[in-house]
PDB file of N, CA and C in Angstrom:
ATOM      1  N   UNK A   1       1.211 -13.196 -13.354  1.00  0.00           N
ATOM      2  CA  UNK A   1       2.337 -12.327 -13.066  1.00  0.00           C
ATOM      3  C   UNK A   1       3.307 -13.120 -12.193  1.00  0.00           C
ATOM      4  N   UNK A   2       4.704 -12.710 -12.507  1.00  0.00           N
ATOM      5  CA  UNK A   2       5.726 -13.597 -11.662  1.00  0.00           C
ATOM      6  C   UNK A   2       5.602 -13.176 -10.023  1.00  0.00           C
ATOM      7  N   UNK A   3       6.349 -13.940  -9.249  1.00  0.00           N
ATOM      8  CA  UNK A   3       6.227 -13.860  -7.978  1.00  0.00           C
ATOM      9  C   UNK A   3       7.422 -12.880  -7.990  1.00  0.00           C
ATOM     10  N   UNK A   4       8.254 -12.673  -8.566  1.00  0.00           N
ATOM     11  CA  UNK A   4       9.597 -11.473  -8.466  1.00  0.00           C
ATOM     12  C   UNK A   4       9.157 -10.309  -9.082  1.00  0.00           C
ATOM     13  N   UNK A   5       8.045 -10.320 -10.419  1.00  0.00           N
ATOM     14  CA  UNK A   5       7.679  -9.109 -10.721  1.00  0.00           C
ATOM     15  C   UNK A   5       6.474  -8.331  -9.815  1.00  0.00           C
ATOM     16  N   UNK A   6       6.094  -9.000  -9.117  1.00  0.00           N
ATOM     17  CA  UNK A   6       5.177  -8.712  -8.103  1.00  0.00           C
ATOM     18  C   UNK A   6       5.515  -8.289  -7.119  1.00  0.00           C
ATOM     19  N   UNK A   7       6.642  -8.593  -6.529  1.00  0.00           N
ATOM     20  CA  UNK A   7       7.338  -8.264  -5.189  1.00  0.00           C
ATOM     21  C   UNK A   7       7.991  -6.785  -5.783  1.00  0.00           C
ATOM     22  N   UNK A   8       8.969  -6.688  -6.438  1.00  0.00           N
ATOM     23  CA  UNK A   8       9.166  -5.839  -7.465  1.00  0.00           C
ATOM     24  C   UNK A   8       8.287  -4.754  -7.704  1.00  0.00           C
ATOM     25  N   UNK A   9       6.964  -4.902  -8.323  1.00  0.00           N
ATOM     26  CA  UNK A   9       6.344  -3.693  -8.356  1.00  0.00           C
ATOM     27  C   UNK A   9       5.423  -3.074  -7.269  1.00  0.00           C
ATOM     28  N   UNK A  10       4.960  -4.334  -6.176  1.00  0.00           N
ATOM     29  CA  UNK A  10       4.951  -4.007  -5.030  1.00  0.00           C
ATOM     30  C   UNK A  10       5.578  -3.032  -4.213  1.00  0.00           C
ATOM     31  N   UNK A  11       7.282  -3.216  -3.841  1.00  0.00           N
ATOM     32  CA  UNK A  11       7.814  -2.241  -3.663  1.00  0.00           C
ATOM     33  C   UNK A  11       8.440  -0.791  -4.146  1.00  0.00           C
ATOM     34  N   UNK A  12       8.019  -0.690  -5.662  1.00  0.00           N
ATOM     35  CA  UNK A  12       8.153   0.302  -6.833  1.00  0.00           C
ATOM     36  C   UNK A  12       6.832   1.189  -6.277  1.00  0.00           C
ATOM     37  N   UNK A  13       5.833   0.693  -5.950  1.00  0.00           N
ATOM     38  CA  UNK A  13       4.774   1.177  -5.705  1.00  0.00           C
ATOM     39  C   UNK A  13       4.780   2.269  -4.442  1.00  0.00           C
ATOM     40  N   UNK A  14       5.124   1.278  -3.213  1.00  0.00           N
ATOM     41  CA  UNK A  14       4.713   1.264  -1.875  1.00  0.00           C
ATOM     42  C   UNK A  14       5.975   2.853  -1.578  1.00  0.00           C
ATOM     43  N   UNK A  15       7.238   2.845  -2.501  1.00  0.00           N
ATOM     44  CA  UNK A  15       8.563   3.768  -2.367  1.00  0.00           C
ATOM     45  C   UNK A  15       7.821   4.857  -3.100  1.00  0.00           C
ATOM     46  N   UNK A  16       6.966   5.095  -4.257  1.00  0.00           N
ATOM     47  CA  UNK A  16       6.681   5.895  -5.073  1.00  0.00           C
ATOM     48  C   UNK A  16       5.395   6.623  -3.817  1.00  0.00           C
ATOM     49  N   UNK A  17       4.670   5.844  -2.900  1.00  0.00           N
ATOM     50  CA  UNK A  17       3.442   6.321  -2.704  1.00  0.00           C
ATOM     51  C   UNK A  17       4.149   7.220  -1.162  1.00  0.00           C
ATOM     52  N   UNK A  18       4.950   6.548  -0.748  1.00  0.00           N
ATOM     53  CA  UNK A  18       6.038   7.289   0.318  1.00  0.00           C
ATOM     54  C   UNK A  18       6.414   8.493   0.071  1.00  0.00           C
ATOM     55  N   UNK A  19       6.742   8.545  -1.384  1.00  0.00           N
ATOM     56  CA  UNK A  19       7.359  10.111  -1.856  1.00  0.00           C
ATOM     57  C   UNK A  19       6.118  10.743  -1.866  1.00  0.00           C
ATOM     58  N   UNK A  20       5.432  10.443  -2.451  1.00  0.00           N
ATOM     59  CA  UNK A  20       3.932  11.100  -2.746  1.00  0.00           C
ATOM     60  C   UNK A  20       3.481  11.831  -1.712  1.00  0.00           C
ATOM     61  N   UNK A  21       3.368  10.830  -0.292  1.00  0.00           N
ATOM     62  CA  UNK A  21       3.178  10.876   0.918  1.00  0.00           C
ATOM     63  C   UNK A  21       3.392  12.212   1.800  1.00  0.00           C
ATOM     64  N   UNK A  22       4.772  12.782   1.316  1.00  0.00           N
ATOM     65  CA  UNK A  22       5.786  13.562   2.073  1.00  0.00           C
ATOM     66  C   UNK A  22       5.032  14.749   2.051  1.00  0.00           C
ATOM     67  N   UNK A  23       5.122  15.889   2.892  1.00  0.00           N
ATOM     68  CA  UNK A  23       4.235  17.024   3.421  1.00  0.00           C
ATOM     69  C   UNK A  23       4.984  17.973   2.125  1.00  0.00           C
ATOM     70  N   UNK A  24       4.057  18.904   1.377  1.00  0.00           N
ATOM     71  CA  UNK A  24       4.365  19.319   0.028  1.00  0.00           C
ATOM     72  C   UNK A  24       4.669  18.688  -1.522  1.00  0.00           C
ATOM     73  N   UNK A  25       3.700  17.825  -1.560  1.00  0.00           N
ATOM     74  CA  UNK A  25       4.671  16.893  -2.621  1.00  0.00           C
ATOM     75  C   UNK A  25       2.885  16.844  -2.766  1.00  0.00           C
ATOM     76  N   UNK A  26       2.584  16.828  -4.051  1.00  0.00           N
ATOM     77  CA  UNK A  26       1.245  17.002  -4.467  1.00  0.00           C
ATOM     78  C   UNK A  26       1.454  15.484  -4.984  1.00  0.00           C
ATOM     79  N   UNK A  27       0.200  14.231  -4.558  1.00  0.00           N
ATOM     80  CA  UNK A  27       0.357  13.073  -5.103  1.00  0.00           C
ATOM     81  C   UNK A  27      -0.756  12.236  -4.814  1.00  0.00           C
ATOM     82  N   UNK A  28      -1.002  11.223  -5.325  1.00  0.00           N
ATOM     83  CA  UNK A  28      -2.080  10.143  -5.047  1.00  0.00           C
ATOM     84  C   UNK A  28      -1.269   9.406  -4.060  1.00  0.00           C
ATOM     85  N   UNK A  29      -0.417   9.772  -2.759  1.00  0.00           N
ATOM     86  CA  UNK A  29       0.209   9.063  -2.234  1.00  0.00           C
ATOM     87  C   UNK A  29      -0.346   7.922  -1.377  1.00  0.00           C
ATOM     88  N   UNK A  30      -1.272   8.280  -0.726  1.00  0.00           N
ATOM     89  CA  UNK A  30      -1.474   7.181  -0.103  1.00  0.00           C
ATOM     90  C   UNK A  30      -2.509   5.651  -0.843  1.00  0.00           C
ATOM     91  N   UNK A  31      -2.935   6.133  -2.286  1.00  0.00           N
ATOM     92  CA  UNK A  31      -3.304   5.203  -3.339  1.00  0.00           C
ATOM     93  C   UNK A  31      -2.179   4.364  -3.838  1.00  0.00           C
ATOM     94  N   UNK A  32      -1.064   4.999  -3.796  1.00  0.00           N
ATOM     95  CA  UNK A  32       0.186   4.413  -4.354  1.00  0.00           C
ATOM     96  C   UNK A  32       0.403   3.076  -3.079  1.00  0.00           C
ATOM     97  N   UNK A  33       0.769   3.880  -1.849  1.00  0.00           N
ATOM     98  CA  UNK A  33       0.959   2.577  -0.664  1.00  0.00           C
ATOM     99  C   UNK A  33       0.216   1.767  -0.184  1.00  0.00           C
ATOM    100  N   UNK A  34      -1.082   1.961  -0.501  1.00  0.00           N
ATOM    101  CA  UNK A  34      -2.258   0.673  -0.787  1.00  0.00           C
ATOM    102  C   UNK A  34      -2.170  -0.443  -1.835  1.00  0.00           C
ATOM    103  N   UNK A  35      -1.902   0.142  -3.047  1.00  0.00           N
ATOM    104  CA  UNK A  35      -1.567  -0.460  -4.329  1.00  0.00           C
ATOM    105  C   UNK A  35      -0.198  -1.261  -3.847  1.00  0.00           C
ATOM    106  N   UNK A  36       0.731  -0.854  -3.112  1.00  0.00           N
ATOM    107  CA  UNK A  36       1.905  -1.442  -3.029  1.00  0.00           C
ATOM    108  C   UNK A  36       1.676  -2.669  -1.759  1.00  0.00           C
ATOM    109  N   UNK A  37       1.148  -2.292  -0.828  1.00  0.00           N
ATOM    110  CA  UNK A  37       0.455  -3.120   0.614  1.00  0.00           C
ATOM    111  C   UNK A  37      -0.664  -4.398  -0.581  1.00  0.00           C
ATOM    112  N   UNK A  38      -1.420  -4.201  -1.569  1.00  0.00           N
ATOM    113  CA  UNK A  38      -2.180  -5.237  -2.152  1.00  0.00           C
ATOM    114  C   UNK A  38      -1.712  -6.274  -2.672  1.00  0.00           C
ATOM    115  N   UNK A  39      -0.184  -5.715  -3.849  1.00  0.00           N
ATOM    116  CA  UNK A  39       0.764  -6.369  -4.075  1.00  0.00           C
ATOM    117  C   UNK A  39       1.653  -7.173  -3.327  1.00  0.00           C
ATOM    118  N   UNK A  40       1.970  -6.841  -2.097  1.00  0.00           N
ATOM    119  CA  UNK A  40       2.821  -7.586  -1.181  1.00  0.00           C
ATOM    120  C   UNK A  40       2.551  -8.634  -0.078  1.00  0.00           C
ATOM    121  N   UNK A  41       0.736  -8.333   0.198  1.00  0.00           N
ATOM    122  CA  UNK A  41       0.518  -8.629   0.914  1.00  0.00           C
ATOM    123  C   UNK A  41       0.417 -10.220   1.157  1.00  0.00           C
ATOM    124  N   UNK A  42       0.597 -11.055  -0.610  1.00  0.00           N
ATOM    125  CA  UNK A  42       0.389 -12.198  -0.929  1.00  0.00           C
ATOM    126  C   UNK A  42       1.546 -13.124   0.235  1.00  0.00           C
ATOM    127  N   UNK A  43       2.669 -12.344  -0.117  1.00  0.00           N
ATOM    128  CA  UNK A  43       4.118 -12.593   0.054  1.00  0.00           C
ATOM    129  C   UNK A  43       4.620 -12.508   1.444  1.00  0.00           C
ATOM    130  N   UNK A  44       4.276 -11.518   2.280  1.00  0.00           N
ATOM    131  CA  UNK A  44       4.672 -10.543   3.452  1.00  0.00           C
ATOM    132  C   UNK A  44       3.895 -10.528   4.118  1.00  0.00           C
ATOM    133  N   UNK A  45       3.764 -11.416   5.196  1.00  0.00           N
ATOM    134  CA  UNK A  45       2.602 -10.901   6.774  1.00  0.00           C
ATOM    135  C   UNK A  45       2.937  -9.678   7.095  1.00  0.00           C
ATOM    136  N   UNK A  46       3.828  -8.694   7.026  1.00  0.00           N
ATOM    137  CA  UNK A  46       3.867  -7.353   7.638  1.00  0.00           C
ATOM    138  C   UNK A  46       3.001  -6.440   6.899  1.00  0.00           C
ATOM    139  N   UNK A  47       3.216  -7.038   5.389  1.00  0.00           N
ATOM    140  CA  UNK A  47       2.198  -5.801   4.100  1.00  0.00           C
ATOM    141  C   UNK A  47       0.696  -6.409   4.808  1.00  0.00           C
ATOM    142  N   UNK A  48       0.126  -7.801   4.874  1.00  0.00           N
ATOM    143  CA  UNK A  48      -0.958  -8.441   5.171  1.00  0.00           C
ATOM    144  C   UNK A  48      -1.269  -7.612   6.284  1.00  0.00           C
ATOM    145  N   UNK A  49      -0.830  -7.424   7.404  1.00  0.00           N
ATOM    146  CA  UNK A  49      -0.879  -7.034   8.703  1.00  0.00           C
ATOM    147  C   UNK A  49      -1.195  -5.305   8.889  1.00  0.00           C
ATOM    148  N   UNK A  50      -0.694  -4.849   7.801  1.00  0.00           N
ATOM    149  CA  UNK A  50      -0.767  -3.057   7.693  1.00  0.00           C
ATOM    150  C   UNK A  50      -1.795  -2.874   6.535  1.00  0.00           C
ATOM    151  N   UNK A  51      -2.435  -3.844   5.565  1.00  0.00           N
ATOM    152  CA  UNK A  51      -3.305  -3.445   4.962  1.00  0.00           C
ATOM    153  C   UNK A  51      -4.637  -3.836   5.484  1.00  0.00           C
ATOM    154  N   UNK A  52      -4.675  -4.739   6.412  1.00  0.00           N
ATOM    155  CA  UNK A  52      -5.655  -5.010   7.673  1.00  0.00           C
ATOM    156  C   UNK A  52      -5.824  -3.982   8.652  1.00  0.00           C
ATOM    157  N   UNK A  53      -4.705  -3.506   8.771  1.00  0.00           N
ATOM    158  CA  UNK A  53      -5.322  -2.257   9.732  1.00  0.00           C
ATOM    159  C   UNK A  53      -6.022  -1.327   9.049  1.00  0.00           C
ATOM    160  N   UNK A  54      -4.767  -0.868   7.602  1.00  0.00           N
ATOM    161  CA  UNK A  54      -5.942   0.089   6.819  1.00  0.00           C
ATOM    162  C   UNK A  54      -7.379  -0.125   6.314  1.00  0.00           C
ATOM    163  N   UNK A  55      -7.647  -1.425   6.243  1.00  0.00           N
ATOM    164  CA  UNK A  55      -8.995  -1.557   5.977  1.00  0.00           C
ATOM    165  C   UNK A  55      -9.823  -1.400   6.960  1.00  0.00           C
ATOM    166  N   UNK A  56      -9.586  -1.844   8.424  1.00  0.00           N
ATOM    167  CA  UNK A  56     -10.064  -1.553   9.501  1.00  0.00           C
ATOM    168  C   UNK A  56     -10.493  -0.033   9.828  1.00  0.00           C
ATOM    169  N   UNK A  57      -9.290   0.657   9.561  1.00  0.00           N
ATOM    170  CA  UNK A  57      -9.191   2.389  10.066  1.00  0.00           C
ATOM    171  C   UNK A  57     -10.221   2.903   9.041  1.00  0.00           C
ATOM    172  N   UNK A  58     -10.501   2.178   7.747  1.00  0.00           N
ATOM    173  CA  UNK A  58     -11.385   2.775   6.534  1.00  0.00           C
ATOM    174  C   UNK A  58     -12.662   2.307   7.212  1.00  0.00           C
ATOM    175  N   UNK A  59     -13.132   1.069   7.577  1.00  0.00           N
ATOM    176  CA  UNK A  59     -14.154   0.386   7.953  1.00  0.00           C
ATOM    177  C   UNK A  59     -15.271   1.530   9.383  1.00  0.00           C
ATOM    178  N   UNK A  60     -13.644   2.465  10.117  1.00  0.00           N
ATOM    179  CA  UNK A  60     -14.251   2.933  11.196  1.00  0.00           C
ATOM    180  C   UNK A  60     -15.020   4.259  11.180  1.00  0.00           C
ATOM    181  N   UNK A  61     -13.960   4.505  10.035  1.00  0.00           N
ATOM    182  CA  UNK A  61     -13.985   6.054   9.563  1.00  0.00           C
ATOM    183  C   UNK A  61     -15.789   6.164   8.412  1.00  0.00           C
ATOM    184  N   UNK A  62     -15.731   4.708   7.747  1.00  0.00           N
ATOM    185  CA  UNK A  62     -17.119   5.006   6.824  1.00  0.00           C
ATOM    186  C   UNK A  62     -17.317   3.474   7.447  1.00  0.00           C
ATOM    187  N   UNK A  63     -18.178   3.499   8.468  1.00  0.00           N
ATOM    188  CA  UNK A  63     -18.816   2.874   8.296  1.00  0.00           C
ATOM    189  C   UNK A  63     -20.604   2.106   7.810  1.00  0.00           C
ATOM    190  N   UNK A  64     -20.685   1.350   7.213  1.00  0.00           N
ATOM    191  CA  UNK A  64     -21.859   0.972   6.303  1.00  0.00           C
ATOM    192  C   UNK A  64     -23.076   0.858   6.968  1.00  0.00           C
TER     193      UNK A  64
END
């Protein structure tokens, strides 16, 4: 996959999982801004940096 179609659907993703997100809006939202944080994260220390926390906050919440 290109490095522009990636960045690209990265942020197609991460905007779609935002709407999702919003209080009344029935959605897989926060699957969407993971999916978009996985995509970006190649590219972007800030996506790298916020999908590290979410794995962390998942890690605390179930942990093994």
């Amino acid at each position: 996959m290109s490095k522009h179609l990636r960045i690209f659907l990265g942020f197609a993703a991460l905007l779609v999982g935002i709407v999702l997100a919003l209080p009344l809006v029935p959605g897989p939202g926060i699957a969407f801004i993971l999916l978009g944080l996985v995509l970006l994260s190649d590219h972007f220390t800030w996506a790298k940096r916020l999908l590290d926390w979410a794995k962390r906050k998942w890690q605390s919440v179930h942990p093994k």
